[in-house]
N, C-alpha and C. Protein backbone atom coordinates (compact mmCIF):
# COMPACT_ATOMS: atom_id res chain seq x y z
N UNK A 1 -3.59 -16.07 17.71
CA UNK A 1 -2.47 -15.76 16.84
C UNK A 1 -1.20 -15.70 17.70
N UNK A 2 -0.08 -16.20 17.61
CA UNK A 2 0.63 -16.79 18.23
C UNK A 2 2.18 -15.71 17.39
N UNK A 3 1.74 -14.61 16.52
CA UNK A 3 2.97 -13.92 15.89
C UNK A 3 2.50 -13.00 15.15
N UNK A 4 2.84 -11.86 14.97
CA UNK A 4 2.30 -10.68 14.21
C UNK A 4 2.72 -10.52 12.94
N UNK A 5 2.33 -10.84 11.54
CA UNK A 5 3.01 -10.68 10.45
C UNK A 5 3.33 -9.40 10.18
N UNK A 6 2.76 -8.18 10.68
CA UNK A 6 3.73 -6.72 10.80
C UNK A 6 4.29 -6.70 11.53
N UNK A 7 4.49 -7.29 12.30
CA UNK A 7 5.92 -6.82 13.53
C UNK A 7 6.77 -7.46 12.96
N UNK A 8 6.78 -8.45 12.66
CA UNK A 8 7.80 -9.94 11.83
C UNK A 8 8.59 -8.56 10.67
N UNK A 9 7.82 -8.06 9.73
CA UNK A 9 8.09 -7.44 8.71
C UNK A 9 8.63 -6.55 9.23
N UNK A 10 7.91 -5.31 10.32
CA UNK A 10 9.32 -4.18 10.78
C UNK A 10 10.13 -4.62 11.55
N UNK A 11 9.96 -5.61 11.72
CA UNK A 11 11.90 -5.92 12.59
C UNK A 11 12.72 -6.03 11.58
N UNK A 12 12.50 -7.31 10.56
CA UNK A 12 13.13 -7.55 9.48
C UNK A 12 13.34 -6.31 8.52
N UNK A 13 12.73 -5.04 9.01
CA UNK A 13 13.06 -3.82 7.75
C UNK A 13 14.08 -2.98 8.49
N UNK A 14 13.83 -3.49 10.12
CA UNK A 14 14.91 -2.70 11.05
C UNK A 14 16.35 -3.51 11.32
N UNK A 15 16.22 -4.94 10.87
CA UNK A 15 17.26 -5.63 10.72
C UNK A 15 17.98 -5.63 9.45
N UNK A 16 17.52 -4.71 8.12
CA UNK A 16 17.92 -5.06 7.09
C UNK A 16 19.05 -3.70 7.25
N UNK A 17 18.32 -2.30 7.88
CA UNK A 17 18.60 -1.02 7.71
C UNK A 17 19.12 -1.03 8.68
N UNK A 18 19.62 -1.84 10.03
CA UNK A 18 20.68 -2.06 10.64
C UNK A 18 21.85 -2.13 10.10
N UNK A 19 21.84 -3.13 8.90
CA UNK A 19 23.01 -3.64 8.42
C UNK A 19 23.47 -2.75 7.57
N UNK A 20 22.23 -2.04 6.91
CA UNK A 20 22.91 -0.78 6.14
C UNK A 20 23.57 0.30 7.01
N UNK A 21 22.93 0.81 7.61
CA UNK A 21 23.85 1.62 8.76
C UNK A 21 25.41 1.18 9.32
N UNK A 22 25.55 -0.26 9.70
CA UNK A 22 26.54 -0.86 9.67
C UNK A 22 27.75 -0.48 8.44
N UNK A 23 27.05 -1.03 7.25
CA UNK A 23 27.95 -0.50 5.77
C UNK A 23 28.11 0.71 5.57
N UNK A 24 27.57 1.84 6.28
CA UNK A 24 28.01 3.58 6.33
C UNK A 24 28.55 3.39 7.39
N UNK A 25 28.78 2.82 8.43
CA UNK A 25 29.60 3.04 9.43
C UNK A 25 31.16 2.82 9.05
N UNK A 26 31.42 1.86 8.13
CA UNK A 26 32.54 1.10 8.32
C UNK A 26 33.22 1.65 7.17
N UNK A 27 32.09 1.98 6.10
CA UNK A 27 32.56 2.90 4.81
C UNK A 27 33.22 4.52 5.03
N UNK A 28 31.84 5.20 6.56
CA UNK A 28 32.54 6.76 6.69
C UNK A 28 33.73 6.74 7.84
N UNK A 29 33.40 5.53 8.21
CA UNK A 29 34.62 5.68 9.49
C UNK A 29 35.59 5.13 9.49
N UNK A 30 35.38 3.80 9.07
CA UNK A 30 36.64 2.57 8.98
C UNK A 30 37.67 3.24 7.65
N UNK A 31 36.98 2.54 6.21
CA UNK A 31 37.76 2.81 5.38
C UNK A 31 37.69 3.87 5.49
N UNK A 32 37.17 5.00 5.22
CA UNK A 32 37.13 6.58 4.91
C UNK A 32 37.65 7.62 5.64
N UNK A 33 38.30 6.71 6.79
CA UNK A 33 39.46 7.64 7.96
C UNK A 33 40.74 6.99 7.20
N UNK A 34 40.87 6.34 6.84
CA UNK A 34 41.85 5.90 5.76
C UNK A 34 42.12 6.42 4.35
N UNK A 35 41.23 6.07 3.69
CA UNK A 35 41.57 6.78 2.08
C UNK A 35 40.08 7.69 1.68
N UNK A 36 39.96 8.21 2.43
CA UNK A 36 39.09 9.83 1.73
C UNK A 36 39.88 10.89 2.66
N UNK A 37 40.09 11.92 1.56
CA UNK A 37 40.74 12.60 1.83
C UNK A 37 39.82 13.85 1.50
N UNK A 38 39.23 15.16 2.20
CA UNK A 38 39.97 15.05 4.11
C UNK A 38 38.69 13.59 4.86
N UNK A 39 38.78 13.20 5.63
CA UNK A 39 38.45 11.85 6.21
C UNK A 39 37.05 12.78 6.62
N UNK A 40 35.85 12.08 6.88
CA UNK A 40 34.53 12.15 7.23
C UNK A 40 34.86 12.73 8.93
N UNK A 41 35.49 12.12 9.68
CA UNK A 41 35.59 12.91 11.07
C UNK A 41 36.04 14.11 10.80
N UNK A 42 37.20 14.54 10.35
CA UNK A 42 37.60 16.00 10.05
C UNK A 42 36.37 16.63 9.43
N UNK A 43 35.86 15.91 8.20
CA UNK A 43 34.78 16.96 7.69
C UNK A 43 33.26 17.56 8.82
N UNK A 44 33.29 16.53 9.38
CA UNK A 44 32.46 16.52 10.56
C UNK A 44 32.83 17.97 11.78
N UNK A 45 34.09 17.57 12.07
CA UNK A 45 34.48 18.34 13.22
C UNK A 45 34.93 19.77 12.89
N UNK A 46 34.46 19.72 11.43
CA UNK A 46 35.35 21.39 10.85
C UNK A 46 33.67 22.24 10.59
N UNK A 47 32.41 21.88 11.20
CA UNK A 47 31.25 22.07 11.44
C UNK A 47 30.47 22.65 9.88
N UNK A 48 29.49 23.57 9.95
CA UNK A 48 29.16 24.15 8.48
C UNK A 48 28.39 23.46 7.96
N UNK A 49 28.87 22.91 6.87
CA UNK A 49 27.47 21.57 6.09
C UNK A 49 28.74 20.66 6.56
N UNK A 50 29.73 20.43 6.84
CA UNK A 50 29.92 18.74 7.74
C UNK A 50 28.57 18.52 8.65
N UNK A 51 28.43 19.15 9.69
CA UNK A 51 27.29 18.75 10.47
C UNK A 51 25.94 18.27 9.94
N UNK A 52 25.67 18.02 8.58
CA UNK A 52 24.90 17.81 7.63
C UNK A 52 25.38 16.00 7.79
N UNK A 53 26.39 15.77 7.78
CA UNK A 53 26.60 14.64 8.08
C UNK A 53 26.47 13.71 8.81
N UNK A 54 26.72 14.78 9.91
CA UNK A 54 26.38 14.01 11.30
C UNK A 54 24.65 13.90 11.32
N UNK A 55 24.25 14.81 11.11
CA UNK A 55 22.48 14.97 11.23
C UNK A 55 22.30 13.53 10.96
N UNK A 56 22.41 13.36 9.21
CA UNK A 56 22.14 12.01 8.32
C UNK A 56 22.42 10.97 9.43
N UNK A 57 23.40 10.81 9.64
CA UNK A 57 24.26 9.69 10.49
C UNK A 57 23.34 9.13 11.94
N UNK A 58 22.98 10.14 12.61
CA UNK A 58 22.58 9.76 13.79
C UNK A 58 21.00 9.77 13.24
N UNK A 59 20.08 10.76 12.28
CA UNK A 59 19.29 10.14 12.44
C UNK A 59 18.51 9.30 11.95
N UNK A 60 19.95 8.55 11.57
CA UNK A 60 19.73 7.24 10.13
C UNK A 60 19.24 6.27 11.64
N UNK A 61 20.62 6.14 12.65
CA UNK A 61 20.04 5.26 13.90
C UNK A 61 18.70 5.62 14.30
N UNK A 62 18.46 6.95 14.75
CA UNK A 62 17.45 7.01 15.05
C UNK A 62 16.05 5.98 14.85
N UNK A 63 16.07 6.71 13.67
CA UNK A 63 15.07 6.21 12.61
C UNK A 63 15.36 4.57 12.60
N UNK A 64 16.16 3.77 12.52
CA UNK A 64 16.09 2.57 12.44
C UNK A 64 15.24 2.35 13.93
N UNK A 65 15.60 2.81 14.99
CA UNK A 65 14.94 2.01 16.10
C UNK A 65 13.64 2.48 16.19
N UNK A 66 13.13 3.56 15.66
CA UNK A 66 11.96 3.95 15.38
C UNK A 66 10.72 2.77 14.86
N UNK A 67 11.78 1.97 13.63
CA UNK A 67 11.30 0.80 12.75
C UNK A 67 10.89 0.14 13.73
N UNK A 68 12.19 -0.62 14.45
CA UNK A 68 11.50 -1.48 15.70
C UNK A 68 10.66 -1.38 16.42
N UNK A 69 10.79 0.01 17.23
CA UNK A 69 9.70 0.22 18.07
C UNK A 69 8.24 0.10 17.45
N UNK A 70 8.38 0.38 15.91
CA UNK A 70 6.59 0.12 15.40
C UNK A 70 6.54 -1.15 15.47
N UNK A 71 7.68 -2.12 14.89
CA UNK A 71 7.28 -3.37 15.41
C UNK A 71 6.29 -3.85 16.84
N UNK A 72 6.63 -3.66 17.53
CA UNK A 72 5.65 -3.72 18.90
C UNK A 72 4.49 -3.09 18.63
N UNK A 73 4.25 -2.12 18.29
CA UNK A 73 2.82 -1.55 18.33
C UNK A 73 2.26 -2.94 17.84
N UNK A 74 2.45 -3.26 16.42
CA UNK A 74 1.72 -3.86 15.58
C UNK A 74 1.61 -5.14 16.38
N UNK A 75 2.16 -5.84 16.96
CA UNK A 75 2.80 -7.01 17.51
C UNK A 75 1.88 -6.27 18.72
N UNK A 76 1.56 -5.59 19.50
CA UNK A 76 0.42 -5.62 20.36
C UNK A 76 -1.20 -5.91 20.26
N UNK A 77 -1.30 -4.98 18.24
CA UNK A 77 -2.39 -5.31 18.26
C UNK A 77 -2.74 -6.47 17.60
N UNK A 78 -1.77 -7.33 17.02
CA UNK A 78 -2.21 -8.02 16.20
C UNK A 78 -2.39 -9.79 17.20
N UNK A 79 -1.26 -9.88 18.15
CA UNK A 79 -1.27 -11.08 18.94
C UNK A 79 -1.62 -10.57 20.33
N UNK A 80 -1.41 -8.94 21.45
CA UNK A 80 -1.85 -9.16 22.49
C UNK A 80 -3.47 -8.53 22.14
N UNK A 81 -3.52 -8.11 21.50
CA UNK A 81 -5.40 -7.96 21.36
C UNK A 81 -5.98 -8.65 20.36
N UNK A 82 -5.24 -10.05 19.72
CA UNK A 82 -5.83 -10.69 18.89
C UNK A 82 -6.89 -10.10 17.18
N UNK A 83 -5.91 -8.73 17.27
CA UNK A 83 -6.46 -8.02 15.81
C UNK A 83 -6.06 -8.32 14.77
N UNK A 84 -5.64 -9.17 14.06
CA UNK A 84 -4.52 -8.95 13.00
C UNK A 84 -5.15 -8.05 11.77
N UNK A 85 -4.60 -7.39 11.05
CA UNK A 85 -4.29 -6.52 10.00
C UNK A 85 -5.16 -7.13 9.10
N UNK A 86 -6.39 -7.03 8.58
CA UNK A 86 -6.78 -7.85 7.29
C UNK A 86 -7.72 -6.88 6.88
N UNK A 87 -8.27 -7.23 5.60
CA UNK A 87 -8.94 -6.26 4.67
C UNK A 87 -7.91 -5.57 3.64
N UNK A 88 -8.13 -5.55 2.38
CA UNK A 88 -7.86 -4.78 1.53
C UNK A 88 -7.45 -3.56 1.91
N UNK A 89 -7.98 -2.73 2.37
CA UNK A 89 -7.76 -1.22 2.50
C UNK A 89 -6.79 -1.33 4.13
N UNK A 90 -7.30 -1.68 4.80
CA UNK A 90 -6.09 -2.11 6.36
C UNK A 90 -4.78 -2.21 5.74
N UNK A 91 -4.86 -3.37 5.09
CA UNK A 91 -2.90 -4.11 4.65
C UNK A 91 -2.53 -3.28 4.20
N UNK A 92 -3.07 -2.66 2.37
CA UNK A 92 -2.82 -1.59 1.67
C UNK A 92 -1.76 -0.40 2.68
N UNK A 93 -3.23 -0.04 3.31
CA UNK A 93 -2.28 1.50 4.34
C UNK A 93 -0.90 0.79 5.10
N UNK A 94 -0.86 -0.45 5.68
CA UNK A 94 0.09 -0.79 5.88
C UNK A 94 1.42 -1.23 5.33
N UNK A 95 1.47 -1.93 3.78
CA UNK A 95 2.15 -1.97 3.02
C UNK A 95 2.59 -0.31 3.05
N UNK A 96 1.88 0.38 2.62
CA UNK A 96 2.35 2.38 2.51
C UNK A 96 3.14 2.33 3.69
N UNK A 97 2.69 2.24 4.55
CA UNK A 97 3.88 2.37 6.03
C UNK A 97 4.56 2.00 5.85
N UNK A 98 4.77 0.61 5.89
CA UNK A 98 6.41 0.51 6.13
C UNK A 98 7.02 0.53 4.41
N UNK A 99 6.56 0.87 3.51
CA UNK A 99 7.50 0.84 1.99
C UNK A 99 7.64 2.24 2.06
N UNK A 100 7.15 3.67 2.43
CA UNK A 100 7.17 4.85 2.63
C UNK A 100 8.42 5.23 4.19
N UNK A 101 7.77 4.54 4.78
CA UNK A 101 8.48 4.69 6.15
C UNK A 101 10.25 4.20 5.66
N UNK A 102 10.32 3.14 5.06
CA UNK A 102 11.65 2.88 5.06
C UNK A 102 12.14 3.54 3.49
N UNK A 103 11.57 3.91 2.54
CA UNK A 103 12.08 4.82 1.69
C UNK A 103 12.63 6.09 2.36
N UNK A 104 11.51 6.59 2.56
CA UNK A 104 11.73 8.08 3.34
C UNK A 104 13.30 7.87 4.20
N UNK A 105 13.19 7.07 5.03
CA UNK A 105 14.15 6.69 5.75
C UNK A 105 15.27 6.68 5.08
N UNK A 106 15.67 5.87 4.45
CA UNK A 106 17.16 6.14 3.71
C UNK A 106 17.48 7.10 3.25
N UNK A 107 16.52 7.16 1.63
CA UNK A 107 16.70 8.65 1.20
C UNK A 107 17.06 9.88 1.61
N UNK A 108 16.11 10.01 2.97
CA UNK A 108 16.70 11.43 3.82
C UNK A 108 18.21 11.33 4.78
N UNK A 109 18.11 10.32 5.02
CA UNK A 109 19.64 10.48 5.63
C UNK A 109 20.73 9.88 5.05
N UNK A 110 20.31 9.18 3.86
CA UNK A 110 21.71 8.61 3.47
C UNK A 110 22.18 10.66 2.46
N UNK A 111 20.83 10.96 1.91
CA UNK A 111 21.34 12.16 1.16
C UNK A 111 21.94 13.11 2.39
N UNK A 112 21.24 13.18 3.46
CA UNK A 112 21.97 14.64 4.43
C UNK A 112 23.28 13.59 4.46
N UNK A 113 23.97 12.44 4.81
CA UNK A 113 24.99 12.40 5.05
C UNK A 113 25.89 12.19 3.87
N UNK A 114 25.44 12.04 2.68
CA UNK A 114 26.40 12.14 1.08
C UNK A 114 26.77 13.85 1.39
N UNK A 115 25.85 14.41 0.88
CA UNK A 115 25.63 16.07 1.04
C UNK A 115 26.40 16.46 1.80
N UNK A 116 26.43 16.47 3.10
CA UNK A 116 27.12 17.03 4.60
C UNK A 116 28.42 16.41 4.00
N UNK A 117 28.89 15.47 3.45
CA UNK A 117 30.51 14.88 3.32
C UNK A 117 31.10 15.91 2.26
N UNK A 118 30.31 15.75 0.89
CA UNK A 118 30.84 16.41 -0.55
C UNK A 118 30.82 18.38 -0.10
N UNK A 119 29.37 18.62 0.49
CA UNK A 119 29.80 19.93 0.97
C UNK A 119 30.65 20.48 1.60
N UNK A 120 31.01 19.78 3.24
CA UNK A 120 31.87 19.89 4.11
C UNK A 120 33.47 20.19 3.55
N UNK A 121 33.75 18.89 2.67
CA UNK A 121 34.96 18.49 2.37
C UNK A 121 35.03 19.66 1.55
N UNK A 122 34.56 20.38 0.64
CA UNK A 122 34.76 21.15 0.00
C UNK A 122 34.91 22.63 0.57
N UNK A 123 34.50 23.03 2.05
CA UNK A 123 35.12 23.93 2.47
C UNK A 123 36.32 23.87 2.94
N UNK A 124 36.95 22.46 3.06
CA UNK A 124 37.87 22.24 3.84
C UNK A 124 38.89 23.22 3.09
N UNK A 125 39.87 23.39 3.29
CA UNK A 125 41.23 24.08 2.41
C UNK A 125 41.97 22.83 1.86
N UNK A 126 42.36 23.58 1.03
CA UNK A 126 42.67 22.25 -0.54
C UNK A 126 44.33 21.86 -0.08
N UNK A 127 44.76 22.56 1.22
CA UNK A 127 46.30 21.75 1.52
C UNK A 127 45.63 20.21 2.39
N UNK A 128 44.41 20.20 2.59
CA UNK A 128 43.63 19.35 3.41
C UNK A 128 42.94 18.52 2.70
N UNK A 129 42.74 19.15 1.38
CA UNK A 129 41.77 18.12 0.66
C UNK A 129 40.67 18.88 0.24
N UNK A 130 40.46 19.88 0.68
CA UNK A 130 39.09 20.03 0.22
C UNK A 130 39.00 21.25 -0.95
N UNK A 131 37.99 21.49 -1.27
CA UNK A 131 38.30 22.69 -2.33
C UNK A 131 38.25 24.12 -2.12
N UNK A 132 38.65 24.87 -0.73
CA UNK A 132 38.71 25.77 -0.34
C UNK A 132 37.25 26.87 -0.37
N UNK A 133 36.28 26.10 -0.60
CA UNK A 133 35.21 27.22 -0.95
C UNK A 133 34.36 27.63 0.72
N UNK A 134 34.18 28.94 0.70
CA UNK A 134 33.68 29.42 1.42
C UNK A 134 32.52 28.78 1.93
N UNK A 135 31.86 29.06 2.98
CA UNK A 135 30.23 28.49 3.53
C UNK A 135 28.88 28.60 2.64
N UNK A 136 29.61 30.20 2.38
CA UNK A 136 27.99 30.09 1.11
C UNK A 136 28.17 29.89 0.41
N UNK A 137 29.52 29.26 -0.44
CA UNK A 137 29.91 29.08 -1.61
C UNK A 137 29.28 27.45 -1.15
N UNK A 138 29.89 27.03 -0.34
CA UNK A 138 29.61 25.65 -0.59
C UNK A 138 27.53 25.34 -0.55
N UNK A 139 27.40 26.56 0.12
CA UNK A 139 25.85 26.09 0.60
C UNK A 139 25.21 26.18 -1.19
N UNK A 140 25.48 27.73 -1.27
CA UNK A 140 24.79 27.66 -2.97
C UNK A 140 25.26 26.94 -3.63
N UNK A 141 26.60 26.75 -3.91
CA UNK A 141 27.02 25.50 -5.44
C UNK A 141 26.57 24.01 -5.20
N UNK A 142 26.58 23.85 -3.70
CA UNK A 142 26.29 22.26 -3.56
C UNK A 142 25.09 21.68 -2.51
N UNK A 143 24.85 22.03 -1.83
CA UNK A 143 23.88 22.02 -0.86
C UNK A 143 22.81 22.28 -0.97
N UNK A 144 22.14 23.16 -1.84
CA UNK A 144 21.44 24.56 -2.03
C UNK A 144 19.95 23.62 -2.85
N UNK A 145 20.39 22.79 -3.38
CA UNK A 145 19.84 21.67 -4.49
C UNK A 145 18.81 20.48 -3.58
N UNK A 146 19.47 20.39 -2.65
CA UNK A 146 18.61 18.75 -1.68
C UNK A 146 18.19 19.33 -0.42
N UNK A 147 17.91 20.30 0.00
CA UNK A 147 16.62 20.08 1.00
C UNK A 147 15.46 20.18 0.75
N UNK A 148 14.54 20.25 -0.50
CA UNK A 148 13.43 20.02 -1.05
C UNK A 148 13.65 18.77 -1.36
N UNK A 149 14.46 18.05 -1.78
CA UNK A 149 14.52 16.55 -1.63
C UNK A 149 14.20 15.56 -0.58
N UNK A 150 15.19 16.25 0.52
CA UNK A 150 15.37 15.51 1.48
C UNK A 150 13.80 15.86 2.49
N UNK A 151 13.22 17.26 2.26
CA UNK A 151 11.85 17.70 2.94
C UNK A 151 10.98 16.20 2.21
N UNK A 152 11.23 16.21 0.39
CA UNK A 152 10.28 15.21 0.23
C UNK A 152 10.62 13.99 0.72
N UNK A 153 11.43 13.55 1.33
CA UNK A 153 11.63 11.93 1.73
C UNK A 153 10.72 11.80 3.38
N UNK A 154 11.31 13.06 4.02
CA UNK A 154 10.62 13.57 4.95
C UNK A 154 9.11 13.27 5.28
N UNK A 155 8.30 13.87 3.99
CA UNK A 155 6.91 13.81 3.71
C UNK A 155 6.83 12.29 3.71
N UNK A 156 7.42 11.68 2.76
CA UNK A 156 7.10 10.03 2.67
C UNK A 156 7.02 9.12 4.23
N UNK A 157 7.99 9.72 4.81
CA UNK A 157 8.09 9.01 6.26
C UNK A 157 7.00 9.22 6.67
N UNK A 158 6.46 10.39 6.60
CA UNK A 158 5.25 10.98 7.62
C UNK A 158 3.62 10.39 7.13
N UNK A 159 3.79 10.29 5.74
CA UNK A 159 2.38 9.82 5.14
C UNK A 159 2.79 8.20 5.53
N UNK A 160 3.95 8.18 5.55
CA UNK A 160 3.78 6.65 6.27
C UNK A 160 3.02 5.84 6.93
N UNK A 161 3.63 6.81 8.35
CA UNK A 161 3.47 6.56 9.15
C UNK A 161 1.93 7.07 9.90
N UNK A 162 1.63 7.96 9.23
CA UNK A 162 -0.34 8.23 8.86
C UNK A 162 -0.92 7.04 8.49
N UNK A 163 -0.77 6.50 7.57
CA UNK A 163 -1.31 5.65 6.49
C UNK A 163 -1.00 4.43 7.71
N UNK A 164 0.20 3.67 8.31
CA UNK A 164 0.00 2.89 9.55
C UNK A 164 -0.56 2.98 10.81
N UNK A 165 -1.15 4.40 10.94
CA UNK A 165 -1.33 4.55 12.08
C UNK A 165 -3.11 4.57 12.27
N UNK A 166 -3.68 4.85 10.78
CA UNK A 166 -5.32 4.84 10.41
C UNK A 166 -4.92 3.38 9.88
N UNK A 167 -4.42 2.36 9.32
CA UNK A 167 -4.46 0.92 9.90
C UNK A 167 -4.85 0.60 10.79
N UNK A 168 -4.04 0.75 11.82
CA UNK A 168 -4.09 0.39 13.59
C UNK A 168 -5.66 1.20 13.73
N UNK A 169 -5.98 2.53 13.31
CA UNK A 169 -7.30 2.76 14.18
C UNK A 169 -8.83 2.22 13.34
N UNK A 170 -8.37 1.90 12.42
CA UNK A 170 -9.10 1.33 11.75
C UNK A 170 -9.71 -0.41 12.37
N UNK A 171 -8.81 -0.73 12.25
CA UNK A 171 -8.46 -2.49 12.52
C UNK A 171 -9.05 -2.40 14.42
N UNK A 172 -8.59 -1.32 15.22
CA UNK A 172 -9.05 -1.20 16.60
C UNK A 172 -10.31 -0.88 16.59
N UNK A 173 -10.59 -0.06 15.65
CA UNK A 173 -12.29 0.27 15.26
C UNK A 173 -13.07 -0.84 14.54
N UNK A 174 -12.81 -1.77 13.72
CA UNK A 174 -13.79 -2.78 13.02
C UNK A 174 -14.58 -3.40 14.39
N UNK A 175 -15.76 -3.78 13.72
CA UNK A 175 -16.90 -4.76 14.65
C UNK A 175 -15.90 -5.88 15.07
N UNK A 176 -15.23 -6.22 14.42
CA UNK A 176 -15.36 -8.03 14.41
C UNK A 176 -14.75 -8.44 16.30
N UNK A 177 -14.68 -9.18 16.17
CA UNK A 177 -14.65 -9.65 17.76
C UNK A 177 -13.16 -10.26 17.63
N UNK A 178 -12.86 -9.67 18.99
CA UNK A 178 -11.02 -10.30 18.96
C UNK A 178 -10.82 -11.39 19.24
N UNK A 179 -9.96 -12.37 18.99
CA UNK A 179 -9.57 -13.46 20.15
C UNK A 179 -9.93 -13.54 21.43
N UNK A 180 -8.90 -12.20 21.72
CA UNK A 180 -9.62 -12.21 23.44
C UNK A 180 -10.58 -11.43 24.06
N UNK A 181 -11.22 -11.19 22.63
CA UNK A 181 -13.02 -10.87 23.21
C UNK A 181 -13.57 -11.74 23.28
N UNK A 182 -13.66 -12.95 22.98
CA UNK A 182 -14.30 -14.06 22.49
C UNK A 182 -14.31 -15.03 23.82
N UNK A 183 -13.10 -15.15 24.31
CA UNK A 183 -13.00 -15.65 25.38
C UNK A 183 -13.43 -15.36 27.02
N UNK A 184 -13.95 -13.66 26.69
CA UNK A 184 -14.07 -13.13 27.90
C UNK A 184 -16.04 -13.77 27.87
């Protein structure tokens, strides 16, 4: 086997959610230091639930290179140990990985960084833009609602990445003989 059809697939899910990260970059920073008022850096740097933002933000990157890096796993076992992914129940858990893995993924950080903006901005003081509300005002009226959300997107990443990872020990565990068992 000369190419891993899961590695092919998490690059391409880490190249897609690149580009999305790209479109929050250019949306919270480019335009949105421009016409949102108070601007995403101020809401950021005025700490509280801004830092809710930043969380989302960085570990939206995170998490994207995370994608990649599973690329390689799979892409080890599938072309340097000649395993590829097959069986019904193998693909299955793997389809769950990466459609869980990259749900989870957005969901949780695109919401901590919506959240961290609408909260933040709203402690800001309203000569600034924001609606003057206190920390716990902002935590209970607006915040208070999505971290059982964002815990469940959380969970999705993690059964994910379970569900890919008993793939891989599964597929390393079957009888069948590898490529380059065959040859030895």
């Amino acid at each position: 086997m000369e190419s891993s059809k899961w590695a092919t697939r998490f690059i391409w899910s880490a190249v897609i959610q690149g580009g999305l990260v790209t479109a929050a970059t250019l949306i919270l920073f480019v335009y949105g230091s421009v016409y949102f008022t108070p601007t995403p850096a101020t809401v950021i740097a005025s700490g509280s639930a801004g830092t809710w933002l930043l969380i989302g933000y960085m570990a939206y990157i995170v998490m994207i290179i995370a994608l990649g890096v599973t690329a390689l796993f799979y892409d080890y076992l599938e072309v340097r140990l000649g395993r590829p992914i097959t069986g019904k129940k193998r693909s299955l858990l793997t389809v769950i990985h990466l459609l869980l893995m990259n749900i989870g993924i957005t969901g949780s950080t695109w919401l901590l960084m919506y959240v961290g903006y609408v909260g933040g901005a709203a402690i800001m003081p309203v000569s600034s833009g924001g609606r003057g509300l206190t920390d716990l005002q902002a935590h209970e009226q607006i915040l208070s609602p999505f971290p059982p959300v964002i815990i469940g997107f959380i969970v999705a990443i993690m059964i994910g990445v379970l569900s890919g990872g008993l793939a891989y020990l599964l597929e390393l565990k079957s009888n069948k003989l590898s490529q380059n068992d065959s040859m030895r």
